[in-house]
Protein backbone atom coordinates (compact mmCIF):
# COMPACT_ATOMS: atom_id res chain seq x y z
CA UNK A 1 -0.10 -28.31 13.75
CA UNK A 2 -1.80 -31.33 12.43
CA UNK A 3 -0.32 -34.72 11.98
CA UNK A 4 -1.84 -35.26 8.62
CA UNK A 5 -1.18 -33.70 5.79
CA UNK A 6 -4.18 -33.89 4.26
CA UNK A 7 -5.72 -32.17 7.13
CA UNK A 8 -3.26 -29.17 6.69
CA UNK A 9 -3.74 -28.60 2.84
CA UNK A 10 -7.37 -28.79 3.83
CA UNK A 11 -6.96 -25.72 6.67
CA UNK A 12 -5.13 -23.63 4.09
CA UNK A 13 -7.12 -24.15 1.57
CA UNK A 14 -10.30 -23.24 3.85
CA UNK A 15 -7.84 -20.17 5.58
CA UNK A 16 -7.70 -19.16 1.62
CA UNK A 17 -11.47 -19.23 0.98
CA UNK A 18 -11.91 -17.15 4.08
CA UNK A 19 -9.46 -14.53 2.97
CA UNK A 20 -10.71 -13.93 -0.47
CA UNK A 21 -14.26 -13.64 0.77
CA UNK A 22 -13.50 -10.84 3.19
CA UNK A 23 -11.59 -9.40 0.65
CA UNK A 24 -14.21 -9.22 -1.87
CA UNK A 25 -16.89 -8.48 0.61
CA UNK A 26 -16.72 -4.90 2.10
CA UNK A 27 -19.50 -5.68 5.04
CA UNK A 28 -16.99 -7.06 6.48
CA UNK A 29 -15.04 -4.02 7.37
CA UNK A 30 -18.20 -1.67 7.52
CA UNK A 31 -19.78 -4.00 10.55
CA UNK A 32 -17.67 -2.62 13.13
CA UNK A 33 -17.19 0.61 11.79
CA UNK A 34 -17.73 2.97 15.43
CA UNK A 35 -19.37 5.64 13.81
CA UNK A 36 -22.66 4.24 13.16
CA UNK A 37 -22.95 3.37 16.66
CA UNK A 38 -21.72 7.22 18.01
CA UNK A 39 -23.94 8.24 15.07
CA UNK A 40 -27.48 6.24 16.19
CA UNK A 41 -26.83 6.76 19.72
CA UNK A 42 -26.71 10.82 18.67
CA UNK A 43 -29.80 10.23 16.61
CA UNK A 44 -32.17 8.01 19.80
CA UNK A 45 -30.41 10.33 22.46
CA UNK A 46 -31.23 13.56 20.54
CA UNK A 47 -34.71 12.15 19.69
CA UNK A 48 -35.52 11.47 23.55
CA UNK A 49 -34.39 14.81 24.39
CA UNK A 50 -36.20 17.03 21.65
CA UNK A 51 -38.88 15.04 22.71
CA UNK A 52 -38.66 16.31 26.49
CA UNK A 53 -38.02 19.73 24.91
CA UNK A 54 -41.43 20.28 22.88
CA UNK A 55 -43.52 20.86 26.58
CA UNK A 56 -41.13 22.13 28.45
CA UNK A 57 -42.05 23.35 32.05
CA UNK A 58 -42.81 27.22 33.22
CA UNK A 59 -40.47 25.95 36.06
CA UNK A 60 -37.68 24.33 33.87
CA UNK A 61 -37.75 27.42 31.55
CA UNK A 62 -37.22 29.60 34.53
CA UNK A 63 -34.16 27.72 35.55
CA UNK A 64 -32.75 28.07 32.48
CA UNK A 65 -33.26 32.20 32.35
CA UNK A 66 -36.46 31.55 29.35
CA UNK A 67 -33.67 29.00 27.00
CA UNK A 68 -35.62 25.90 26.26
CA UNK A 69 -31.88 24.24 26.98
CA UNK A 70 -33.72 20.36 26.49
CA UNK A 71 -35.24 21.21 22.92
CA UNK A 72 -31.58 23.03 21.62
CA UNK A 73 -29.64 20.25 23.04
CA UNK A 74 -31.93 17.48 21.59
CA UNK A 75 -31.86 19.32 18.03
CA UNK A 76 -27.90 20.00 18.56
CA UNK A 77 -27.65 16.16 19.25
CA UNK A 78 -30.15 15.28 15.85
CA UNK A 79 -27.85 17.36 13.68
CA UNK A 80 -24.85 16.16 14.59
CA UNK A 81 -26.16 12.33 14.68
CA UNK A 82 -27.00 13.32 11.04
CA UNK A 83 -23.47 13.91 10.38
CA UNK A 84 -22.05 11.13 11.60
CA UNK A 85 -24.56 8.93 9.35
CA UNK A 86 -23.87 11.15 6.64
CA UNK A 87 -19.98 10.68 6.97
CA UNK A 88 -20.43 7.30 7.26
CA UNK A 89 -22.56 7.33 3.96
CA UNK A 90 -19.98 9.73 1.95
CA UNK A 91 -16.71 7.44 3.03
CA UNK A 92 -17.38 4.07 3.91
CA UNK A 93 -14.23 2.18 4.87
CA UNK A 94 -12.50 0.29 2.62
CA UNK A 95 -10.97 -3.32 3.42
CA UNK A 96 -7.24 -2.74 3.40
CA UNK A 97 -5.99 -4.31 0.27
CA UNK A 98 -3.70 -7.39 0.59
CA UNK A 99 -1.13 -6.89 -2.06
């Protein structure tokens, strides 16, 4: 605690400010939201996949009994990367209220 108490109406007051601009601002609460994160890494992961997918190998295709398993898994991972973004578009969190 500070000795003065100038300094302490000065912390509170500051403590205050702080409070009322997260409240007001809602990037606050949307900067850590986790499904942005689970949603790009979906996106660059299925991306990089497709990717290896569109040439695939008379070999590779062989292994996997004529499935192109790389360019279905990369698409699987786009679409549901979509989702996630889309979610996160549709219901953004909302700062809890402090009432």
């Amino acid at each position: 605690m500070a000795e003065n108490p100038r300094e302490e109406t000065e912390i509170a007051h500051h403590a205050a400010e702080i409070d009322d601009l997260v409240r007001k601002s809602g990037t606050a609460s949307q900067l850590f939201d986790v499904r942005t994160v689970i949603g790009g890494l979906f996106l660059v992961y299925g991306l990089l996949i497709s990717a290896a997918g569109i040439s695939p190998d008379a070999a590779e295709l062989d292994k996997a009994q004529g499935i192109n398993i790389n360019l279905w898994t990369g698409l699987s991972m786009l679409v549901v990367g979509a989702l996630f973004i889309l979610w996160l578009r549709l219901r953004p969190l909302q700062a809890p209220s402090k009432e």
